[in-house]
N, C-alpha and C. Protein backbone atom coordinates (compact mmCIF):
# COMPACT_ATOMS: atom_id res chain seq x y z
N UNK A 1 -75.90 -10.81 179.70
CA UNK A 1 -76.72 -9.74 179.17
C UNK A 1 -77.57 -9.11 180.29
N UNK A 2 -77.91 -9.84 180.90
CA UNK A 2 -79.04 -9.64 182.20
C UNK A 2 -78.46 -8.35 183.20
N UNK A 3 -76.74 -8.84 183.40
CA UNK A 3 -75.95 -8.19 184.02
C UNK A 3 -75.74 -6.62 183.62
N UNK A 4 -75.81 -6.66 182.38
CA UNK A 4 -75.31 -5.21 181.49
C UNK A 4 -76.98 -4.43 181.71
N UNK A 5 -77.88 -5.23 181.41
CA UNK A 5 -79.44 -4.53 181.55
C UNK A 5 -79.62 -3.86 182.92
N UNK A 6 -78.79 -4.44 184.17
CA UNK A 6 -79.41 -4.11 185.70
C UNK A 6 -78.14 -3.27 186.00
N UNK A 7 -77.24 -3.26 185.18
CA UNK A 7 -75.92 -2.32 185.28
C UNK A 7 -75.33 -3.25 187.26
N UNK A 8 -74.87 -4.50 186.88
CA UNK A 8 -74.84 -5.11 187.90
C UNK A 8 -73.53 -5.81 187.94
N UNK A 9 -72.61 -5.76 188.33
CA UNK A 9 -71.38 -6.14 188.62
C UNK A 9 -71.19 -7.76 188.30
N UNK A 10 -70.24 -8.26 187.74
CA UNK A 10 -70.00 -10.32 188.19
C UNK A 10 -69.80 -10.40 189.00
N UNK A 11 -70.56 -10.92 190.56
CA UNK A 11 -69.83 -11.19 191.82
C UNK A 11 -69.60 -12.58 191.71
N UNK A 12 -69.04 -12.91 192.75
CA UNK A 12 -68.82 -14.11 193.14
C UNK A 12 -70.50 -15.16 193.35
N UNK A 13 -70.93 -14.72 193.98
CA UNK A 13 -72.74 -15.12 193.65
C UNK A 13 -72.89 -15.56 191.92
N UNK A 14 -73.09 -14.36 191.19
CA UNK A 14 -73.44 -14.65 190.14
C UNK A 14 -72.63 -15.27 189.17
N UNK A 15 -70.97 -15.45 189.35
CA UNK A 15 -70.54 -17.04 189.00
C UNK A 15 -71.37 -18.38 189.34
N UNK A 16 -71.21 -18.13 190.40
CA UNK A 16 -72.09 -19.68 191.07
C UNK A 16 -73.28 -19.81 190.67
N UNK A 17 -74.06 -18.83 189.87
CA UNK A 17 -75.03 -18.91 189.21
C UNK A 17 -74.88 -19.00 187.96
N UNK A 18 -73.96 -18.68 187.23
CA UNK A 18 -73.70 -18.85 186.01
C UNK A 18 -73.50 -20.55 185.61
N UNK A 19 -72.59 -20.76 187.14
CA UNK A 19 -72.29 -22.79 187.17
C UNK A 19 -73.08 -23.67 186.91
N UNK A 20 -74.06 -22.97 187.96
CA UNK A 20 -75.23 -23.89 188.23
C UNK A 20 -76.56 -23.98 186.38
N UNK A 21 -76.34 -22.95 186.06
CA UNK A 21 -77.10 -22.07 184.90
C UNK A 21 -76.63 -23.47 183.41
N UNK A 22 -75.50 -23.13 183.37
CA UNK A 22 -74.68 -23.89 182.43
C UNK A 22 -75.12 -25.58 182.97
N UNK A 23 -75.18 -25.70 184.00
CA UNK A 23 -75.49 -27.41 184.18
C UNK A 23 -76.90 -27.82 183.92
N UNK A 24 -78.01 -26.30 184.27
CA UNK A 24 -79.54 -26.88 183.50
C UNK A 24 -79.44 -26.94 182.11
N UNK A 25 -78.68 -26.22 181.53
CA UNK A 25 -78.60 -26.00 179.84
C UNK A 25 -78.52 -27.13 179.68
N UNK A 26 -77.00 -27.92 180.52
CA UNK A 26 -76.07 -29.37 179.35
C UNK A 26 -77.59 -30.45 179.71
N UNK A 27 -77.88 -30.41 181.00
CA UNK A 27 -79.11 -31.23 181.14
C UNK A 27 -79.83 -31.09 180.21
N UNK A 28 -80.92 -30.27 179.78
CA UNK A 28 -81.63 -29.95 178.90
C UNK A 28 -81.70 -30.66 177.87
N UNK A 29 -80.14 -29.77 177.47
CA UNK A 29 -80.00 -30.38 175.69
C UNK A 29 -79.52 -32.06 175.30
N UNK A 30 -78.79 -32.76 176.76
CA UNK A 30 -78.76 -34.19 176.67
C UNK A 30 -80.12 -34.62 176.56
N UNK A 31 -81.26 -34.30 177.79
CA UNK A 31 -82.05 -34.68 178.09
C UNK A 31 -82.93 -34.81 176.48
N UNK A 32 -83.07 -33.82 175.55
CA UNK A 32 -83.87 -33.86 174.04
C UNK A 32 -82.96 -34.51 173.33
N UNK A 33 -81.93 -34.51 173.31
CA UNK A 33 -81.07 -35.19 172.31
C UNK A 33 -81.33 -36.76 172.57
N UNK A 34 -81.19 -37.09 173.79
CA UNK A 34 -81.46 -38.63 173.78
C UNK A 34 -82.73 -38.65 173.75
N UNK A 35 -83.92 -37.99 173.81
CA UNK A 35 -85.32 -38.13 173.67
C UNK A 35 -85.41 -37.89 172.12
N UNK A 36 -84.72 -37.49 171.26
CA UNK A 36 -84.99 -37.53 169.68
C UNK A 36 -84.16 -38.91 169.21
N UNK A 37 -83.11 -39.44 170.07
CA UNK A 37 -82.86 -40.77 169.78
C UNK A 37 -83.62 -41.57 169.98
N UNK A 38 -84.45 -41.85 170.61
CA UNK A 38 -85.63 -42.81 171.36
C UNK A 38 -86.24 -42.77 170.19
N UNK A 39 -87.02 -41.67 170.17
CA UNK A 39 -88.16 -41.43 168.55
C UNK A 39 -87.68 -42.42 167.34
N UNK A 40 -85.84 -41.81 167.28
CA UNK A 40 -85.52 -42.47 165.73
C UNK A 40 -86.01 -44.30 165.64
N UNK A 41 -85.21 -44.11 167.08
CA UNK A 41 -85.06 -45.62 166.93
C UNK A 41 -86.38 -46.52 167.56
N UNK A 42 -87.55 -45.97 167.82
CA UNK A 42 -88.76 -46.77 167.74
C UNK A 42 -89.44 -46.42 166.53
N UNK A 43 -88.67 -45.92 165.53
CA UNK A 43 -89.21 -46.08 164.44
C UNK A 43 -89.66 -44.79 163.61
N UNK A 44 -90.05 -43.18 164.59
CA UNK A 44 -90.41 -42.38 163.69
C UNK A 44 -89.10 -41.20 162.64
N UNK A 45 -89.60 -41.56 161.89
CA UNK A 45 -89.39 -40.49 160.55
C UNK A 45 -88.07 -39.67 161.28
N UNK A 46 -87.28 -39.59 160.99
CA UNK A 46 -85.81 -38.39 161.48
C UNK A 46 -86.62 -36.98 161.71
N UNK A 47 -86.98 -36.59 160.49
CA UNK A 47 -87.82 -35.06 161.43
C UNK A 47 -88.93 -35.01 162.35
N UNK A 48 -89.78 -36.26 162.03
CA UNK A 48 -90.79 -36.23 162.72
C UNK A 48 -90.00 -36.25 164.10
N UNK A 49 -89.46 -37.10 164.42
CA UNK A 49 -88.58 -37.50 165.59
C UNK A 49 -87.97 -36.15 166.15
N UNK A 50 -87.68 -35.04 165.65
CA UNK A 50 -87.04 -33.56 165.96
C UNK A 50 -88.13 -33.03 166.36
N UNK A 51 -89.17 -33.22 165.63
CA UNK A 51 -90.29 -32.15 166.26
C UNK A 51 -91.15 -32.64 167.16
N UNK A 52 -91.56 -34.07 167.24
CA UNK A 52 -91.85 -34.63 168.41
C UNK A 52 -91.27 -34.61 169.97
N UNK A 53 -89.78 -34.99 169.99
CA UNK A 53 -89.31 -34.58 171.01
C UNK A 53 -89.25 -33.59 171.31
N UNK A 54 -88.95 -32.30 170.37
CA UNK A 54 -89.04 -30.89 171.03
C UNK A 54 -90.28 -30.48 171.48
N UNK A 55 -91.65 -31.03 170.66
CA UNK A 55 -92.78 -30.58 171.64
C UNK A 55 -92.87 -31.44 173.25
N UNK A 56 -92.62 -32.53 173.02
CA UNK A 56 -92.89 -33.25 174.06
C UNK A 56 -92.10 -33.01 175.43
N UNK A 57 -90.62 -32.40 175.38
CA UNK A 57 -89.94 -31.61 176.00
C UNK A 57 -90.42 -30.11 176.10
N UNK A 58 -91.08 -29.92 176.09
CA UNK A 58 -91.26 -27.96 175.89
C UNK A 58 -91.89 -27.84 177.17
N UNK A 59 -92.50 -28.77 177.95
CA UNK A 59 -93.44 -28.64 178.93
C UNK A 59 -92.40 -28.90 179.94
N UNK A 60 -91.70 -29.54 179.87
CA UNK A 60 -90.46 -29.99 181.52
C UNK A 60 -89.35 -28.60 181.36
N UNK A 61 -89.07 -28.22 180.03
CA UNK A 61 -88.24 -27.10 179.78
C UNK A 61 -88.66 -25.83 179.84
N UNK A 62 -90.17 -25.50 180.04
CA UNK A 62 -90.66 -24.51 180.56
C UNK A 62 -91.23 -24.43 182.14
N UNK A 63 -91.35 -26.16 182.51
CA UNK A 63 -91.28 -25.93 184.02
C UNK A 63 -90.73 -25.57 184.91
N UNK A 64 -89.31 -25.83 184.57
CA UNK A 64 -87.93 -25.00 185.33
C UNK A 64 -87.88 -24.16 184.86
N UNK A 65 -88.04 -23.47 183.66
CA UNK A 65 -87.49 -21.92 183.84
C UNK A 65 -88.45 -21.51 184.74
N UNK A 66 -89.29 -21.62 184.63
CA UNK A 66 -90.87 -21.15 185.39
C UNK A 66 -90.56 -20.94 187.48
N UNK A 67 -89.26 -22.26 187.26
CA UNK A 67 -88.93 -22.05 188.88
C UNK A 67 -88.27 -21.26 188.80
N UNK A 68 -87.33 -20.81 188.24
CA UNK A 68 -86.60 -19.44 188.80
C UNK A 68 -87.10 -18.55 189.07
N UNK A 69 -88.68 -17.90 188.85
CA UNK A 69 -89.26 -16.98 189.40
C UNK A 69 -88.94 -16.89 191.20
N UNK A 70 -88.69 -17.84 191.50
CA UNK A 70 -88.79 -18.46 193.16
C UNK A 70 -87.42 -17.14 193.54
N UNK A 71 -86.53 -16.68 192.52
CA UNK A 71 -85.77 -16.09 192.66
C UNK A 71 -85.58 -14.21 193.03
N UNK A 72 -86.73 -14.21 192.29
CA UNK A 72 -87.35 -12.78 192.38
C UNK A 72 -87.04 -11.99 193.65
N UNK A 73 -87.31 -12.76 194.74
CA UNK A 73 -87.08 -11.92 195.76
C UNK A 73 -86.26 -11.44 196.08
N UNK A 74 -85.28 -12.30 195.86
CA UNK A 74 -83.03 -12.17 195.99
C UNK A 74 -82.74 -11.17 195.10
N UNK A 75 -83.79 -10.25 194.25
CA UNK A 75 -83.52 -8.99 193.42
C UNK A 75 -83.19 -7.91 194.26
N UNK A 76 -83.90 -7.80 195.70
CA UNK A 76 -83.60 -6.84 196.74
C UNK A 76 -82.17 -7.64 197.63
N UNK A 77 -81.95 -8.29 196.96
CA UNK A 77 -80.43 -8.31 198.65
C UNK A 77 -79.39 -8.58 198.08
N UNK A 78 -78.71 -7.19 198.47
CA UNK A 78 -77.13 -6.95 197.60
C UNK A 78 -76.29 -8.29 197.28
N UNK A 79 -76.37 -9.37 198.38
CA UNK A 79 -75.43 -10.50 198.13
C UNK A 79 -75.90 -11.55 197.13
N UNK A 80 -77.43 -11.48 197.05
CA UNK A 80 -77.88 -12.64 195.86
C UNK A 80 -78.27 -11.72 194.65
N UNK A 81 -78.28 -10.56 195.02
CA UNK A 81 -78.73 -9.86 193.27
C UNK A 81 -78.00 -9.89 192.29
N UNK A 82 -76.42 -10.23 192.24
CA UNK A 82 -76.04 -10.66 190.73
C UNK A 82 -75.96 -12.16 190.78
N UNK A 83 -76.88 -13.20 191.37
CA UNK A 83 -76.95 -14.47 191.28
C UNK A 83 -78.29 -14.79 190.55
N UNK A 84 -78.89 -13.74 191.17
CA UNK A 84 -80.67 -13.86 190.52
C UNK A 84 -80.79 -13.21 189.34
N UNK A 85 -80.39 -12.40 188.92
CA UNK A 85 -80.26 -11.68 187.58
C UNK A 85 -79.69 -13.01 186.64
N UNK A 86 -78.72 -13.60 186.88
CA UNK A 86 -78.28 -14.38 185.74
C UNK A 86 -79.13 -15.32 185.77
N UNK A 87 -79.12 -16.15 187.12
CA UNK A 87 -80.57 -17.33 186.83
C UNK A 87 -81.62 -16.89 186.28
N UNK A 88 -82.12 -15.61 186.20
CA UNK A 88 -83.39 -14.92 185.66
C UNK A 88 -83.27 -15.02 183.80
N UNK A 89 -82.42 -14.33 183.69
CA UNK A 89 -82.11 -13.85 182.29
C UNK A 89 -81.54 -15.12 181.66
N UNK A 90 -80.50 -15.35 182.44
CA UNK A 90 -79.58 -17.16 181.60
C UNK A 90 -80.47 -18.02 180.99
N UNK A 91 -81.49 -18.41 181.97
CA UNK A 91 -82.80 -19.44 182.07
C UNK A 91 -83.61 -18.92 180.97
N UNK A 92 -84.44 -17.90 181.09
CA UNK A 92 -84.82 -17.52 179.66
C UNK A 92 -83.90 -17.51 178.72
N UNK A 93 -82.84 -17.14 178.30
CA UNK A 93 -82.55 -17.31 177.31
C UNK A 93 -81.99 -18.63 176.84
N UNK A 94 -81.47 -19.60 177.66
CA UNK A 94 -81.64 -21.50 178.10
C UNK A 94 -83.06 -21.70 177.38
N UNK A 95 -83.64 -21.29 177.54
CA UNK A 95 -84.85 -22.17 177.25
C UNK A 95 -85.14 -22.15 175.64
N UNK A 96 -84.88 -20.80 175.57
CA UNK A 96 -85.16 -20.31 173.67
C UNK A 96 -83.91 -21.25 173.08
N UNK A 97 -82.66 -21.40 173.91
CA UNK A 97 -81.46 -22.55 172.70
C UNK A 97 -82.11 -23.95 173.13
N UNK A 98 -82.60 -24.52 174.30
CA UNK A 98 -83.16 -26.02 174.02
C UNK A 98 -84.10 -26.12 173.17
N UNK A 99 -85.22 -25.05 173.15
CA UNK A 99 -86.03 -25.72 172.58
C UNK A 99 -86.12 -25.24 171.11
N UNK A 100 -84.97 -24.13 170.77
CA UNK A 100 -84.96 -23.79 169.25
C UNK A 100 -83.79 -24.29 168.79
N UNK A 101 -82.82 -24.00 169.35
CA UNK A 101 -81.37 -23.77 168.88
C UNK A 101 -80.69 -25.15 168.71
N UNK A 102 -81.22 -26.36 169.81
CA UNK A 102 -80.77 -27.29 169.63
C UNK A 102 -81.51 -28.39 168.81
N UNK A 103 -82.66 -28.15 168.10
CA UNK A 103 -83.35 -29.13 167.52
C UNK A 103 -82.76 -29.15 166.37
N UNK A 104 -82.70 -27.29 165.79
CA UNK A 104 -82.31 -26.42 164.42
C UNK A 104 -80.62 -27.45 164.33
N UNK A 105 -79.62 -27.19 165.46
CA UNK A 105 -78.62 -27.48 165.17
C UNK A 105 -78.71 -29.27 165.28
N UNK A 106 -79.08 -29.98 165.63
CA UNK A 106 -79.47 -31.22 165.68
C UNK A 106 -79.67 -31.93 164.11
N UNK A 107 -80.76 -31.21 163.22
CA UNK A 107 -80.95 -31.20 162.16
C UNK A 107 -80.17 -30.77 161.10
N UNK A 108 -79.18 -29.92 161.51
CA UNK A 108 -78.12 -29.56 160.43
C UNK A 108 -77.01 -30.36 160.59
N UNK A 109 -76.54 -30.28 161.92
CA UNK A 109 -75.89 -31.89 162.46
C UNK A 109 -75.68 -33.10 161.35
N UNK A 110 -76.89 -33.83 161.78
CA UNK A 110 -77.22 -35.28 160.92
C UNK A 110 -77.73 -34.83 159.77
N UNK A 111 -78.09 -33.44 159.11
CA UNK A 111 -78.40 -33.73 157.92
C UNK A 111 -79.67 -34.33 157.66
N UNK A 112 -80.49 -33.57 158.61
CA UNK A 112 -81.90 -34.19 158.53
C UNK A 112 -82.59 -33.22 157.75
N UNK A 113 -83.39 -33.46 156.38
CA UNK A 113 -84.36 -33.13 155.72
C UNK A 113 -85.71 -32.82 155.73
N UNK A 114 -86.69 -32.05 155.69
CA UNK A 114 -87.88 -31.86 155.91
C UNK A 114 -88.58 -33.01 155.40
N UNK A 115 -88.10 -33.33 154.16
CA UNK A 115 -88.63 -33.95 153.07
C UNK A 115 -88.91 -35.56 153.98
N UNK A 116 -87.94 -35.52 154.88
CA UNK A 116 -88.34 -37.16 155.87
C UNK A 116 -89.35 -37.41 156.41
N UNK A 117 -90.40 -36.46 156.01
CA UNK A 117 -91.94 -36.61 156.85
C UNK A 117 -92.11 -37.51 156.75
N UNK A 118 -92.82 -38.42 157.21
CA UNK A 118 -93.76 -39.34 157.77
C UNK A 118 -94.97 -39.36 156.85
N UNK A 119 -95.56 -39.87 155.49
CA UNK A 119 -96.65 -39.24 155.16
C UNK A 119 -97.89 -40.31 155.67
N UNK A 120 -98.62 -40.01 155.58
CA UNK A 120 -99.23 -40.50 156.08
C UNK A 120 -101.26 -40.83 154.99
């Protein structure tokens, strides 16, 4: 999408950014998925456990997108500008499926219920 917004060609750069892009995602979403397994299995509640790990992840998953700014500059030089556009745009939009897309689908997944609160 990033590409179509800057009217910017797929080079060979911005594959290798797309590679690299796709390997913070699978990280990511392993990284919460086994952190909402941890939750279940020390004991909290199945949803509680979804929304716990996703807050508790939101801070390491907004720290890296936060590094790709480091990229900004490679917007001026013809050979990294369709590499930085996708790390720019990919990453934001990476960040909105870890920390929305995969909890939401996580929960429809297993069939997890609101109703599993924790009451307290």
């Amino acid at each position: 999408m990033g590409l179509l917004v800057t009217n910017l060609p797929l080079e060979f750069m911005g594959i290798l950014g797309l590679i690299s892009l796709s390997g913070l995602l699978i990280k990511n979403a392993i990284v919460l998925v086994d952190q909402i397994d941890v939750e279940i299995e020390a004991g909290t509640p199945r949803f509680d456990a979804v929304v716990e790990a996703s807050a508790s992840r939101g801070r390491p998953v907004l720290v890296a997108a936060l590094t790709t700014l480091g990229v900004v500059p490679l917007l001026s030089d013809a050979f990294f500008q369709s590499m930085a556009v996708v790390l720019l745009f990919g990453l934001a939009f990476a960040t909105l499926l870890t920390l929305v897309i995969v909890p939401v689908l996580y929960g429809i997944f297993f069939r997890i219920q609101s109703s599993e609160v924790h009451s307290e």
